[in-house]
Each structure stands twice: as structure tokens, then as C-alpha cells.
PDB file of N, CA and C in Angstrom:
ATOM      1  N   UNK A   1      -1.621 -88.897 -23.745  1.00  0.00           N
ATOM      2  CA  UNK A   1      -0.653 -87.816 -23.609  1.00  0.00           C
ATOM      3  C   UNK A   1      -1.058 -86.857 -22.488  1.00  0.00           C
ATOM      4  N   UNK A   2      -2.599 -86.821 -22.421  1.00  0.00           N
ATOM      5  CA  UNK A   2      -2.956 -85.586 -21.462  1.00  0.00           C
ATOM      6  C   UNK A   2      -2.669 -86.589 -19.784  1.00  0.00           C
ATOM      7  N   UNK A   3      -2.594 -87.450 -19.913  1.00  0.00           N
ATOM      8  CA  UNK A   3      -2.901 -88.394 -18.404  1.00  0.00           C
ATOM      9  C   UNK A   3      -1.173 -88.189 -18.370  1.00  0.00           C
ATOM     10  N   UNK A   4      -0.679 -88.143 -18.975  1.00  0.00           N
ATOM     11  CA  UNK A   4       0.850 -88.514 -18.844  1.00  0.00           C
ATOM     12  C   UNK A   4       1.154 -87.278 -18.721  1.00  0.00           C
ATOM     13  N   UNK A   5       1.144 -86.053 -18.881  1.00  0.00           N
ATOM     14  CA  UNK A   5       1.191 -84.640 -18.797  1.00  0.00           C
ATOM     15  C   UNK A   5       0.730 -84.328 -17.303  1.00  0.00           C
ATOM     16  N   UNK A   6      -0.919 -84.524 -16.595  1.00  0.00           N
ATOM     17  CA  UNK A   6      -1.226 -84.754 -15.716  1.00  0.00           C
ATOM     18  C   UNK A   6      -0.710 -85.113 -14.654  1.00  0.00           C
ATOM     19  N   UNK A   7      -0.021 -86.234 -14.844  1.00  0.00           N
ATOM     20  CA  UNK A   7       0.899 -86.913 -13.795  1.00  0.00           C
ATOM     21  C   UNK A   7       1.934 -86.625 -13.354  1.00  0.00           C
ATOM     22  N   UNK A   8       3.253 -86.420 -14.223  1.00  0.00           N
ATOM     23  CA  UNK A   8       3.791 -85.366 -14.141  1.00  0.00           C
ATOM     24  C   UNK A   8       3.696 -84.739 -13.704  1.00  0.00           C
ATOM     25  N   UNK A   9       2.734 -83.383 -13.779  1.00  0.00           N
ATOM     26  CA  UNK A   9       2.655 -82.470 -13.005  1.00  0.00           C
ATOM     27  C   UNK A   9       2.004 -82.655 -11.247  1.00  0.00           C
ATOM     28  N   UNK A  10       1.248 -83.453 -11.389  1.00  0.00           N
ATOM     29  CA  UNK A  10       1.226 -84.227  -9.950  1.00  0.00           C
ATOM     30  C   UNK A  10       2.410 -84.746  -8.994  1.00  0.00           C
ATOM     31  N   UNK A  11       3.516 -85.659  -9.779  1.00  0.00           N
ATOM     32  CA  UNK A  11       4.339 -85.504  -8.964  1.00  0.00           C
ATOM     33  C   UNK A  11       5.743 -84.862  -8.655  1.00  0.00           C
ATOM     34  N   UNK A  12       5.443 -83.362  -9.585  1.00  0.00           N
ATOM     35  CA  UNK A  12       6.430 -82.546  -9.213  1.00  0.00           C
ATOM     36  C   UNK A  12       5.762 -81.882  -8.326  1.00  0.00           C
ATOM     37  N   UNK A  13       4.154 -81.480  -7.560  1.00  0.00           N
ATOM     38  CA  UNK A  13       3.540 -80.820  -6.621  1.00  0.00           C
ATOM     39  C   UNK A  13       4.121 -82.005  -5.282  1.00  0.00           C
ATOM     40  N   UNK A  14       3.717 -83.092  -5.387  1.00  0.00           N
ATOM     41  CA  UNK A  14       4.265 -83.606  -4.483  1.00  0.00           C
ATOM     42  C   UNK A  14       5.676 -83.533  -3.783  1.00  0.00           C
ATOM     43  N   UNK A  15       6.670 -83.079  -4.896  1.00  0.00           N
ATOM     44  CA  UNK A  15       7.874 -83.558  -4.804  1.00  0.00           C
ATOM     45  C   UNK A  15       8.367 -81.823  -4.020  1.00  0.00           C
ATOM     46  N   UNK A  16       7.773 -81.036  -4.320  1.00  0.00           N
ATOM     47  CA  UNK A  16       7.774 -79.844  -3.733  1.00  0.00           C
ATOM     48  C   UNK A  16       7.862 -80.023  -1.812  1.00  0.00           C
ATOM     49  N   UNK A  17       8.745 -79.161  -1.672  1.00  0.00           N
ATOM     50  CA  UNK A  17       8.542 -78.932  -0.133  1.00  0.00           C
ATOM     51  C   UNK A  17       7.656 -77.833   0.829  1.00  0.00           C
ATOM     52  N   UNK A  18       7.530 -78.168   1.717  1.00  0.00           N
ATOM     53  CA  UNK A  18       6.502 -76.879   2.624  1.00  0.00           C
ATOM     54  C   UNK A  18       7.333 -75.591   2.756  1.00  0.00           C
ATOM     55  N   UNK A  19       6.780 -74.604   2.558  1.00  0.00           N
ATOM     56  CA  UNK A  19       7.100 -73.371   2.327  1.00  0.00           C
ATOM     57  C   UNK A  19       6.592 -72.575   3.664  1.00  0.00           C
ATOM     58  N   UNK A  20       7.466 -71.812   4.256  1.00  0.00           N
ATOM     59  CA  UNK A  20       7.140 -71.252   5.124  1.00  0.00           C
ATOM     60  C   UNK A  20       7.587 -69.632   5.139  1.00  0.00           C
ATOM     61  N   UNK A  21       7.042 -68.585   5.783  1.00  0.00           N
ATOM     62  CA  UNK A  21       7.632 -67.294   5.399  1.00  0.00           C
ATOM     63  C   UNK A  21       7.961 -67.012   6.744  1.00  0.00           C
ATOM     64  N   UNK A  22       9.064 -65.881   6.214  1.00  0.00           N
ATOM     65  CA  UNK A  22      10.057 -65.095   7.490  1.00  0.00           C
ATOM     66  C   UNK A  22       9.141 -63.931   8.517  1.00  0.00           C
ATOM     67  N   UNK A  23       9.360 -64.324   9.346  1.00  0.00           N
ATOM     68  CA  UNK A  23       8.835 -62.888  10.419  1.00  0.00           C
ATOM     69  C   UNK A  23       9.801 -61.497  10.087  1.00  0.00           C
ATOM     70  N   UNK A  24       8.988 -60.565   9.560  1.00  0.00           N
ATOM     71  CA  UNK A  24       9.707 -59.184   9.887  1.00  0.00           C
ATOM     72  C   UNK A  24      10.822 -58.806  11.108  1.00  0.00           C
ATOM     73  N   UNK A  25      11.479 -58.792  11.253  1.00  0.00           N
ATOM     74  CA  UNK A  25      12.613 -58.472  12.424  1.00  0.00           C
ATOM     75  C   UNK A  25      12.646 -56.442  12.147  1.00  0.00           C
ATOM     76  N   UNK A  26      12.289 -56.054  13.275  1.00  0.00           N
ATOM     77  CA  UNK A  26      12.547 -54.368  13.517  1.00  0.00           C
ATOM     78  C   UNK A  26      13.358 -54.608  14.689  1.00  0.00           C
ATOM     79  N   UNK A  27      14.487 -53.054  14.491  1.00  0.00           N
ATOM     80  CA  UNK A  27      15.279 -53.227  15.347  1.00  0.00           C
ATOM     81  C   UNK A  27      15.076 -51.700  15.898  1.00  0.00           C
ATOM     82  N   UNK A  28      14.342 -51.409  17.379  1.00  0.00           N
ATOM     83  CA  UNK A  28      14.242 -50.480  17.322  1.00  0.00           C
ATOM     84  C   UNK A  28      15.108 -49.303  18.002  1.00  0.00           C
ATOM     85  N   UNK A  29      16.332 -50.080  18.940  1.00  0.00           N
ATOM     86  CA  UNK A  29      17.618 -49.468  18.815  1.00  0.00           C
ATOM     87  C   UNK A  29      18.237 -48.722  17.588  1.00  0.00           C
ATOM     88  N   UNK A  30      18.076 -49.922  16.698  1.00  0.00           N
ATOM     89  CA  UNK A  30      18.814 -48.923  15.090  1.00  0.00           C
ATOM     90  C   UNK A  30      18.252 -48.223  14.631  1.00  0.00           C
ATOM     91  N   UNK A  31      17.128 -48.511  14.889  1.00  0.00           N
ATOM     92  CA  UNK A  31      16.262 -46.920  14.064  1.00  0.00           C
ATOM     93  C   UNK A  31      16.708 -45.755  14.469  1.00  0.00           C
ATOM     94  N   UNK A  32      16.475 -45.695  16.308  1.00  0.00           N
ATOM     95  CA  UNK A  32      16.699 -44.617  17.485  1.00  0.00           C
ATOM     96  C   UNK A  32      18.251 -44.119  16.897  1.00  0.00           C
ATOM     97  N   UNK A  33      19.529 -45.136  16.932  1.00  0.00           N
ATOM     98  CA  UNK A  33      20.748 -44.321  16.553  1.00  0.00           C
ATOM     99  C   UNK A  33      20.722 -43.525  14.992  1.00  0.00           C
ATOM    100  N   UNK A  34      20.131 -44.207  14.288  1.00  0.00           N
ATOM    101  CA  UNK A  34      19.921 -43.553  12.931  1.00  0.00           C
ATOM    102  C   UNK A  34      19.444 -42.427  12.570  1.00  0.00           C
ATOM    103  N   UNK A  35      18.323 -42.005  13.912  1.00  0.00           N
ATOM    104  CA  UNK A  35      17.618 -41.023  13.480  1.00  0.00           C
ATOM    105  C   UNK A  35      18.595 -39.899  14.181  1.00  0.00           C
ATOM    106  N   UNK A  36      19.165 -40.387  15.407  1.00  0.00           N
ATOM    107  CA  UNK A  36      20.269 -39.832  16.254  1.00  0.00           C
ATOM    108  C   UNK A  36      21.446 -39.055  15.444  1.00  0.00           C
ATOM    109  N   UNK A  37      21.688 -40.101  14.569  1.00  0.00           N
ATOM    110  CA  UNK A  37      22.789 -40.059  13.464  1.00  0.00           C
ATOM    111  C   UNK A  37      22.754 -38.979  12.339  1.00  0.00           C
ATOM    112  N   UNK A  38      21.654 -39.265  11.882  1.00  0.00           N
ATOM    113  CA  UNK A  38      20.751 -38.205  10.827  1.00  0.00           C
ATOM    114  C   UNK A  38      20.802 -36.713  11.183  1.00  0.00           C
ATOM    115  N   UNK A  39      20.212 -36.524  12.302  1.00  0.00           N
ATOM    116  CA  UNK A  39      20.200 -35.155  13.284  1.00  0.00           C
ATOM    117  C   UNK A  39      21.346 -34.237  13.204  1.00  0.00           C
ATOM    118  N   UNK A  40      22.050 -35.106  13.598  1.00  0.00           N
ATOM    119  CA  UNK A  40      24.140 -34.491  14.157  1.00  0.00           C
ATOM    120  C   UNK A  40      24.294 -34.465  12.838  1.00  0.00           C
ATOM    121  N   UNK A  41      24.037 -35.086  11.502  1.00  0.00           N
ATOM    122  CA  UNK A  41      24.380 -34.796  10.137  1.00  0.00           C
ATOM    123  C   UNK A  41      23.714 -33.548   9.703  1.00  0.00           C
ATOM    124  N   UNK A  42      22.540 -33.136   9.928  1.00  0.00           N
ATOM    125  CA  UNK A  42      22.046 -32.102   9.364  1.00  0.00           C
ATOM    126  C   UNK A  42      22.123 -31.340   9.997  1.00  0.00           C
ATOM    127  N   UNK A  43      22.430 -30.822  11.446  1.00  0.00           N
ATOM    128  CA  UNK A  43      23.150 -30.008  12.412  1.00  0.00           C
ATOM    129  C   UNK A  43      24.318 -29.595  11.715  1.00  0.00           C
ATOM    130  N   UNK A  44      25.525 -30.167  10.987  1.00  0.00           N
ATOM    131  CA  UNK A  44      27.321 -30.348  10.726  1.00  0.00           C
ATOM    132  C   UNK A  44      26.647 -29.814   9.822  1.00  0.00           C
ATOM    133  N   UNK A  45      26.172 -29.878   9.020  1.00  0.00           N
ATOM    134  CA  UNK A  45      26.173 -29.335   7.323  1.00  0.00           C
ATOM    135  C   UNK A  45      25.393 -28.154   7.025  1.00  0.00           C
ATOM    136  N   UNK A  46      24.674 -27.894   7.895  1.00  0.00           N
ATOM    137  CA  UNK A  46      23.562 -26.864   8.251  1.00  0.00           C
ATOM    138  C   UNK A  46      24.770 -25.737   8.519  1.00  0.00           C
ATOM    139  N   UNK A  47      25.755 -26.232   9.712  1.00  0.00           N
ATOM    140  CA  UNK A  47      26.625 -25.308   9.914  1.00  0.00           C
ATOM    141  C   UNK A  47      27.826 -24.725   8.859  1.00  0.00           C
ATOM    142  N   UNK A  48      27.857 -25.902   8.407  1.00  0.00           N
ATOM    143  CA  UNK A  48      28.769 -25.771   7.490  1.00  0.00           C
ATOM    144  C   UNK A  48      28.342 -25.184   6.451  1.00  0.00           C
ATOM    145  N   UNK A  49      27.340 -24.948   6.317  1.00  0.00           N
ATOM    146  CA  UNK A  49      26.488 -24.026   4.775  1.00  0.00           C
ATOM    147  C   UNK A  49      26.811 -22.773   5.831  1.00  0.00           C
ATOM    148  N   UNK A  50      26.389 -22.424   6.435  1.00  0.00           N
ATOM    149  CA  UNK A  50      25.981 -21.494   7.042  1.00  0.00           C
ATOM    150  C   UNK A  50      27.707 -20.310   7.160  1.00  0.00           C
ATOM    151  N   UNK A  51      28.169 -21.245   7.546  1.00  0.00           N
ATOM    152  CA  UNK A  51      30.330 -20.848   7.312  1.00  0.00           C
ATOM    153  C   UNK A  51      30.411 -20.552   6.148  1.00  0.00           C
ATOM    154  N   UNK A  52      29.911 -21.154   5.361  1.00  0.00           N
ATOM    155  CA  UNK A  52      30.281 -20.918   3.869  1.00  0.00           C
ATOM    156  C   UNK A  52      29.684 -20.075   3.767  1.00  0.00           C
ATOM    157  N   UNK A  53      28.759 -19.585   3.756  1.00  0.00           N
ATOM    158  CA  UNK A  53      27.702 -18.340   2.737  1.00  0.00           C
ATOM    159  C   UNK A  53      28.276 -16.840   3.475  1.00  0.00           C
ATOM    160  N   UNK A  54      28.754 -17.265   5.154  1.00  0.00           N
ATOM    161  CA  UNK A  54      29.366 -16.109   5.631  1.00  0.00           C
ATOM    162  C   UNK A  54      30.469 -15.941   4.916  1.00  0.00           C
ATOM    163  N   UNK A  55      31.346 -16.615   5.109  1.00  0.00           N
ATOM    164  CA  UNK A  55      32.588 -16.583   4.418  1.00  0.00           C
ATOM    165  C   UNK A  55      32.492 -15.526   2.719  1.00  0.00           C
ATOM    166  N   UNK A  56      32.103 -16.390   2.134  1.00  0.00           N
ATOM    167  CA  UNK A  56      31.789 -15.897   0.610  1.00  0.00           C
ATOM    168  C   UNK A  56      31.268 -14.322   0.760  1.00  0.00           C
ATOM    169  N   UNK A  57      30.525 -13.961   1.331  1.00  0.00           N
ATOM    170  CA  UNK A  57      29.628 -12.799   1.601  1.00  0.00           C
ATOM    171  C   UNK A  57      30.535 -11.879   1.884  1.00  0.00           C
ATOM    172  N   UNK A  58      31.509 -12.104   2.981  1.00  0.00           N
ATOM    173  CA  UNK A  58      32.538 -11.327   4.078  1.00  0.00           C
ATOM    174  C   UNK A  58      33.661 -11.321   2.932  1.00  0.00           C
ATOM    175  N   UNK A  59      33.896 -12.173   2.320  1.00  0.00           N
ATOM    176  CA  UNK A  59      35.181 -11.822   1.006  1.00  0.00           C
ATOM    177  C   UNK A  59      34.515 -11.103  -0.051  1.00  0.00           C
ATOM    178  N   UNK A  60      33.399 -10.583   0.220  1.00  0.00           N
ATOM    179  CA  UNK A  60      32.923  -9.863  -1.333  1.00  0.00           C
ATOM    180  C   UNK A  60      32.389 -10.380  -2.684  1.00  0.00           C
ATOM    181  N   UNK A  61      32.739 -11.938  -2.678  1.00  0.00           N
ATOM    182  CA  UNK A  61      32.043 -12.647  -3.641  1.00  0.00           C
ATOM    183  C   UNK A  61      30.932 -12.837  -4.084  1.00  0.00           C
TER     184      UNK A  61
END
């Protein structure tokens, strides 16, 4: 039973294929617009808080 168990498992290692792994891909254009992107977002909203709290303040709220 153990030789027959053995074997088996021998030729499912065989029956296996070669395994190979992926190279990392960086893209360092997309980073550059992203961080580009990011910037002009927290610039717009920065301002836009900034409208708001005047606003609210200037109406007395």
C-alpha cells in the first residue's frame, strides 16, 4: 500500500509542469501622472474647504 501510495505521488510530481514567475512591471510615467493627479486634487479641495469655512463664517453660522 505504502509503494503504491509512493508512486502515485511520484507520478503526479512528474506530471507537473515547470513553473516560472512574472517580472515586476513599474510604470514610471503612471506613477509621475498620479502623483500629478493627486496634487491638483488636494489643491481643488483644499480650496474648496477653504470657500466653505469662508462662506459659513461670512453668513454668521
Amino acid at each position: 500500500m505504502r509503494t503504491r501510495i509512493t508512486l502515485i505521488i511520484c507520478l503526479c510530481l512528474f506530471a507537473v509542469g515547470r513553473a516560472s514567475a512574472q517580472w515586476a512591471v513599474i510604470d514610471p510615467s503612471n506613477i509621475a501622472q498620479s502623483i500629478v493627479n493627486t496634487s491638483k486634487n488636494v489643491v481643488l479641495l483644499s480650496a474648496c474647504a477653504c470657500l466653505q469655512s469662508a462662506g459659513q463664517a461670512h453668513s454668521g453660522r
